[in-house]
C-alpha atoms as a PDB file:
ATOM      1  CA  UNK A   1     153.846 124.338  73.936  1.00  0.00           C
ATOM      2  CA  UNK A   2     157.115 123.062  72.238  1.00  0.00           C
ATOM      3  CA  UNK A   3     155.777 120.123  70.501  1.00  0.00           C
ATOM      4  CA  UNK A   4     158.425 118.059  68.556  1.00  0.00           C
ATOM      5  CA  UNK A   5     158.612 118.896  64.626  1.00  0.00           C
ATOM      6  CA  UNK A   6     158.942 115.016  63.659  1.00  0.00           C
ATOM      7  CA  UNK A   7     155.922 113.369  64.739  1.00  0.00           C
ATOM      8  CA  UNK A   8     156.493 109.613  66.395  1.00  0.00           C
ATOM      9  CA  UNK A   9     154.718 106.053  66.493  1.00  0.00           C
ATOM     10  CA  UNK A  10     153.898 104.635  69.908  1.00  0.00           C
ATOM     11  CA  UNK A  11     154.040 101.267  69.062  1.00  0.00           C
ATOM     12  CA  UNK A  12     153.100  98.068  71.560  1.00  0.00           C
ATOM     13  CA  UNK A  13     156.429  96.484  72.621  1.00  0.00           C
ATOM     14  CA  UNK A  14     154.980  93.205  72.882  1.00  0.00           C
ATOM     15  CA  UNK A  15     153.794  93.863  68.977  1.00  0.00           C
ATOM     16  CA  UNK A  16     155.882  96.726  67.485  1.00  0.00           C
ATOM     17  CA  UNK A  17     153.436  95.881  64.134  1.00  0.00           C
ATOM     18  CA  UNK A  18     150.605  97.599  67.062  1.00  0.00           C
ATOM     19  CA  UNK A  19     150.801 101.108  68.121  1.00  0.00           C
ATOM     20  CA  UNK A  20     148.587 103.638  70.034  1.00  0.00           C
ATOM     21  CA  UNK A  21     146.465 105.216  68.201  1.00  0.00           C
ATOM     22  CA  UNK A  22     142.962 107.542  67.843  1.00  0.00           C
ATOM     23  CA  UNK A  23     140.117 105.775  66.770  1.00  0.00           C
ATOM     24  CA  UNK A  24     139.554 109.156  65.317  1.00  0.00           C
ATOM     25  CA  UNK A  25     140.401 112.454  64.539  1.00  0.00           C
ATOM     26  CA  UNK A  26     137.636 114.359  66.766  1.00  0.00           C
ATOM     27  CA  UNK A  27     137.086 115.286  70.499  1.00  0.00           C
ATOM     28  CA  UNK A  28     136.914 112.379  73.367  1.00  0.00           C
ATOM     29  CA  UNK A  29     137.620 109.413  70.552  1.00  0.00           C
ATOM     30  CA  UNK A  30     139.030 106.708  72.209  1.00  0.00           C
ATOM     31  CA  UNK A  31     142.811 105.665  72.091  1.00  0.00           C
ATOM     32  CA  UNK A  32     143.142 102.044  71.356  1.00  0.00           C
ATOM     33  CA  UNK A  33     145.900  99.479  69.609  1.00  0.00           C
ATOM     34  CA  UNK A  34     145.659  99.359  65.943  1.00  0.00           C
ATOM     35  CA  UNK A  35     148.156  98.144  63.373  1.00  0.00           C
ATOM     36  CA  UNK A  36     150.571 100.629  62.499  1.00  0.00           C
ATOM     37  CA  UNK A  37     150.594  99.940  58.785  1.00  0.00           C
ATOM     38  CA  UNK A  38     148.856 102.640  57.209  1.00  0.00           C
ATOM     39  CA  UNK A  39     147.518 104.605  59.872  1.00  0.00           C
ATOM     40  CA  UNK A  40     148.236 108.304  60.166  1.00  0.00           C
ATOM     41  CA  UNK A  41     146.040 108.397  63.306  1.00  0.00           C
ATOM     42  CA  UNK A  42     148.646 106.498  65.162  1.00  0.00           C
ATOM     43  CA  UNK A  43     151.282 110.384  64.767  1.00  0.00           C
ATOM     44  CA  UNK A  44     151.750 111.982  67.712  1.00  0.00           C
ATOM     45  CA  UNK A  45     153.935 115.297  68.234  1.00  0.00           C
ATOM     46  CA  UNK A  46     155.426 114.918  71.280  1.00  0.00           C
ATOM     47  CA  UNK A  47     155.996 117.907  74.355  1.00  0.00           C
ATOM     48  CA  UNK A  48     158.318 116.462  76.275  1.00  0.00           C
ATOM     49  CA  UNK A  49     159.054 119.874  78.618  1.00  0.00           C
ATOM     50  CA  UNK A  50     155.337 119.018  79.427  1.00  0.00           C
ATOM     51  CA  UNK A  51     154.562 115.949  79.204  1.00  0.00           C
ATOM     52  CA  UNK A  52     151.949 116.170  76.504  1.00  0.00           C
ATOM     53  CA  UNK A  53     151.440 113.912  73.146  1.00  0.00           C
ATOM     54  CA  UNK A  54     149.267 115.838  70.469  1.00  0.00           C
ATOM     55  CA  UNK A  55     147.601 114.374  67.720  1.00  0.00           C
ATOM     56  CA  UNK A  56     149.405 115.181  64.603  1.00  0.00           C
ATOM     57  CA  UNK A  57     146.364 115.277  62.292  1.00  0.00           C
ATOM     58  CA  UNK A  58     145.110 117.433  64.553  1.00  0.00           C
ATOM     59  CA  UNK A  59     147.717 120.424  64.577  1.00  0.00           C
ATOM     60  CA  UNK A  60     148.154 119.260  68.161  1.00  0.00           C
ATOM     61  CA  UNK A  61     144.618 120.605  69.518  1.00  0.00           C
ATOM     62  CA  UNK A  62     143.750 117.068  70.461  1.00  0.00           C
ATOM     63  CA  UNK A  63     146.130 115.897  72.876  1.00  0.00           C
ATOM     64  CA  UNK A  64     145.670 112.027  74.930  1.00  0.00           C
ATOM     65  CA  UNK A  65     143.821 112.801  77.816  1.00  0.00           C
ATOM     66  CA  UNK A  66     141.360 110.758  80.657  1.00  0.00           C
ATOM     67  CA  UNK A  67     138.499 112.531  82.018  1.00  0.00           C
ATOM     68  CA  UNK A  68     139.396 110.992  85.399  1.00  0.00           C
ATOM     69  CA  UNK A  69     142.907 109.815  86.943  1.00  0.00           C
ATOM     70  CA  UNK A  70     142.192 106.641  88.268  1.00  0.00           C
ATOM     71  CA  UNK A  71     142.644 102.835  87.704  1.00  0.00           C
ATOM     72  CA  UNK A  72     140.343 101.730  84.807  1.00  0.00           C
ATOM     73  CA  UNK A  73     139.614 105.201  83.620  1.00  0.00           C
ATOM     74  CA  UNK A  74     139.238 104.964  79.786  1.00  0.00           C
ATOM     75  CA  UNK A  75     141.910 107.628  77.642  1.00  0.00           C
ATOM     76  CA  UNK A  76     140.574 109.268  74.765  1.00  0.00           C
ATOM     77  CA  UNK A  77     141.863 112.383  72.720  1.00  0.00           C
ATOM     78  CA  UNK A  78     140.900 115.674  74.634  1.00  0.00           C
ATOM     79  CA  UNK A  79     140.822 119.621  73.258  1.00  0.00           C
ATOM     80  CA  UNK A  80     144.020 120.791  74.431  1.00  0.00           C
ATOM     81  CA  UNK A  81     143.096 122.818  77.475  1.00  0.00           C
ATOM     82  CA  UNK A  82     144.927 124.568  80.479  1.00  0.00           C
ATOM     83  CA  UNK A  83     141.594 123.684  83.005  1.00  0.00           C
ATOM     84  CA  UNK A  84     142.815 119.756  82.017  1.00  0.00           C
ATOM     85  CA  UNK A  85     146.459 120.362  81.888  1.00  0.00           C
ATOM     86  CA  UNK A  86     146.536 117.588  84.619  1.00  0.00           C
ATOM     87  CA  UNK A  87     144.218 114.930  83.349  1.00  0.00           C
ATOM     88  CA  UNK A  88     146.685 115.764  79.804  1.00  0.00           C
ATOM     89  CA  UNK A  89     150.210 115.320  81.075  1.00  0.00           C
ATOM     90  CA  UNK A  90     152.408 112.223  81.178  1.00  0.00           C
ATOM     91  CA  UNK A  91     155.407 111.285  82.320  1.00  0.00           C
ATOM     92  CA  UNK A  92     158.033 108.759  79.478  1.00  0.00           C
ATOM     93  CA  UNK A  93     161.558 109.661  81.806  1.00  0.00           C
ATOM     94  CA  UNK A  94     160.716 108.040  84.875  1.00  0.00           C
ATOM     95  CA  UNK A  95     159.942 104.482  84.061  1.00  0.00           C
ATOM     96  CA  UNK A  96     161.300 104.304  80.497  1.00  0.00           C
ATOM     97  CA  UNK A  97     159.241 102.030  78.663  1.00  0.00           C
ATOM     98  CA  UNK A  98     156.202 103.459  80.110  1.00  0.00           C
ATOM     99  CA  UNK A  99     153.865 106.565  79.672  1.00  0.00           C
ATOM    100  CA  UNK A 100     153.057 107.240  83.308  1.00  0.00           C
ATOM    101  CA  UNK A 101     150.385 109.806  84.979  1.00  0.00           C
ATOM    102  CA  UNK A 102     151.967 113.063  85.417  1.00  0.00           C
ATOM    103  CA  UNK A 103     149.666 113.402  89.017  1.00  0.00           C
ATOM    104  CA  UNK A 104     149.068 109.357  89.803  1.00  0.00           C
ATOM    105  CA  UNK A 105     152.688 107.968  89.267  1.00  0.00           C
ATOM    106  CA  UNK A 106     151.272 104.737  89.830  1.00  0.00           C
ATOM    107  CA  UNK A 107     149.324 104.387  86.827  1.00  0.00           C
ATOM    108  CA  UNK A 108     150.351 104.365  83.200  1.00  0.00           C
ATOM    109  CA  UNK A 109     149.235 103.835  79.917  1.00  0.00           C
ATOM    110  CA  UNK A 110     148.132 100.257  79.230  1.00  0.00           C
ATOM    111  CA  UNK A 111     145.628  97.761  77.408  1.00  0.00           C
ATOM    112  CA  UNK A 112     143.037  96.836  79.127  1.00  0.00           C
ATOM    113  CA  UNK A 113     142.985  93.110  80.708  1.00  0.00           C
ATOM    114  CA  UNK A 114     141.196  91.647  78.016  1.00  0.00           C
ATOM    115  CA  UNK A 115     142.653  89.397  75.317  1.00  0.00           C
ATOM    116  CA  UNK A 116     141.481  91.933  72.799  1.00  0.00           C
ATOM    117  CA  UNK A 117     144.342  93.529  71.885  1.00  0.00           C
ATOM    118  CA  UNK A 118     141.846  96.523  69.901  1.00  0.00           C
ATOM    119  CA  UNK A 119     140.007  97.408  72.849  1.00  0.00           C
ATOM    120  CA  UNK A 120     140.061 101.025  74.120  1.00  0.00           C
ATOM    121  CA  UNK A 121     143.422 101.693  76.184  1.00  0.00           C
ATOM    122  CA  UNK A 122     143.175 102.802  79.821  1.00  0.00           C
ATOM    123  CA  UNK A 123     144.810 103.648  82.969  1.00  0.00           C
ATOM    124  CA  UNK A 124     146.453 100.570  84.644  1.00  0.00           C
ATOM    125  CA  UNK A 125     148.694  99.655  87.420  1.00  0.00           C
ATOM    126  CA  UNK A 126     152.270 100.495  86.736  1.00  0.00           C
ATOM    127  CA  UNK A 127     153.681  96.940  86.097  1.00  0.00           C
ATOM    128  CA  UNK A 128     158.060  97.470  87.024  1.00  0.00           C
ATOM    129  CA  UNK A 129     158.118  93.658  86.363  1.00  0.00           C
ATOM    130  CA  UNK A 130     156.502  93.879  82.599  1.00  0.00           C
ATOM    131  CA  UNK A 131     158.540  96.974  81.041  1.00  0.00           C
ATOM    132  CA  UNK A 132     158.292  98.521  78.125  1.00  0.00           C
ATOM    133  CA  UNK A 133     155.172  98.587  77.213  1.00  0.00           C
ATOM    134  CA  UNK A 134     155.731 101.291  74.229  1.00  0.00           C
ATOM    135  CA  UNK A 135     158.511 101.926  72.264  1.00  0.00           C
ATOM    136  CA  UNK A 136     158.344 105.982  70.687  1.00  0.00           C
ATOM    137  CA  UNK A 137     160.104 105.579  66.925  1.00  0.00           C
ATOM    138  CA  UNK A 138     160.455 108.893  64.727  1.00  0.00           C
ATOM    139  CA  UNK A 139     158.249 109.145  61.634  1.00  0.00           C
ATOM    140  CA  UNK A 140     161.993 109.194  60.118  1.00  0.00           C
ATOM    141  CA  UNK A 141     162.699 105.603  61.491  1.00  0.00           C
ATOM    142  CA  UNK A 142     159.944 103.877  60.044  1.00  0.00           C
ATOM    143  CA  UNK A 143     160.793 100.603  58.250  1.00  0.00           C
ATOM    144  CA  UNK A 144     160.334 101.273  54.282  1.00  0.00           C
ATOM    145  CA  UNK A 145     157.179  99.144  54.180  1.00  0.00           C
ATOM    146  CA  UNK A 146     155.267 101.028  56.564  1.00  0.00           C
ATOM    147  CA  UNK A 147     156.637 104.448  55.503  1.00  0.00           C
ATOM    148  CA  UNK A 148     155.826 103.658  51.581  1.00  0.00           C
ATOM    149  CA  UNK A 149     151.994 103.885  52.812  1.00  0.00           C
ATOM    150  CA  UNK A 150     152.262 107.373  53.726  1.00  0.00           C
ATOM    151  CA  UNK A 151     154.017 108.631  50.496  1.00  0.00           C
END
């Protein structure tokens, strides 16, 4: 794996103060939107040969994962494993903006419909008219304010 050395916020686009994050660092914790501000669960190295994000507090062994590919399937933070290489992969290049299914290009990466914007994240219909969704910014980039929390 040739995860990136500088790890990266996924932040919401339609809140940049949001990004994607674990609810926790363990196996199948769900990913949901939680404020950015002080949350090292919301790092993610980045593989973009394959398609993978890995958990940064996790050394990358926890990688964003669904246990099914399929609209409405919930995402949660999966062992790094060959047998779910699949289920692990995504695809950023393709519809920029987006983190799309590396084997169902149809569905990406979204909230779900609620209004709750802290509810679990899952697989949703690739929307071209309502793009980007995320918005990947360096650990580097990180406005002062939010960096100062991590000093």
């Amino acid at each position: 794996m040739s995860f990136t050395s500088v790890p990266f916020f996924i932040t919401y686009a339609e809140n940049p103060e949001l990004a994607l994050s674990a609810e926790d660092s363990i196996k199948g914790a769900p990913l949901v939107l939680k404020p950015l501000q002080g949350n090292m669960l919301s790092l993610f190295n980045v593989d973009f040969v394959n398609g993978l994000f890995g958990l940064a507090t996790s050394g990358n062994q926890l990688v964003i994962g669904a246990m099914q590919i399929e609209l409405g399937a919930p995402l949660n933070m999966q062992l790094l494993n060959d047998a779910d290489k699949d289920k692990q992969r995504w695809d950023i290049f393709s519809t920029p903006g987006n983190i799309v299914s590396y084997i169902d290009p149809t569905l990406a990466i979204g909230p779900r419909a609620r209004t709750d914007k802290l509810c679990p994240l899952e697989l949703t219909e690739l929307d071209f008219d309502h793009y980007p969704k995320w918005i990947l910014r360096p650990f580097t980039m990180v406005r002062p304010k939010a960096a100062a929390n991590y000093a």
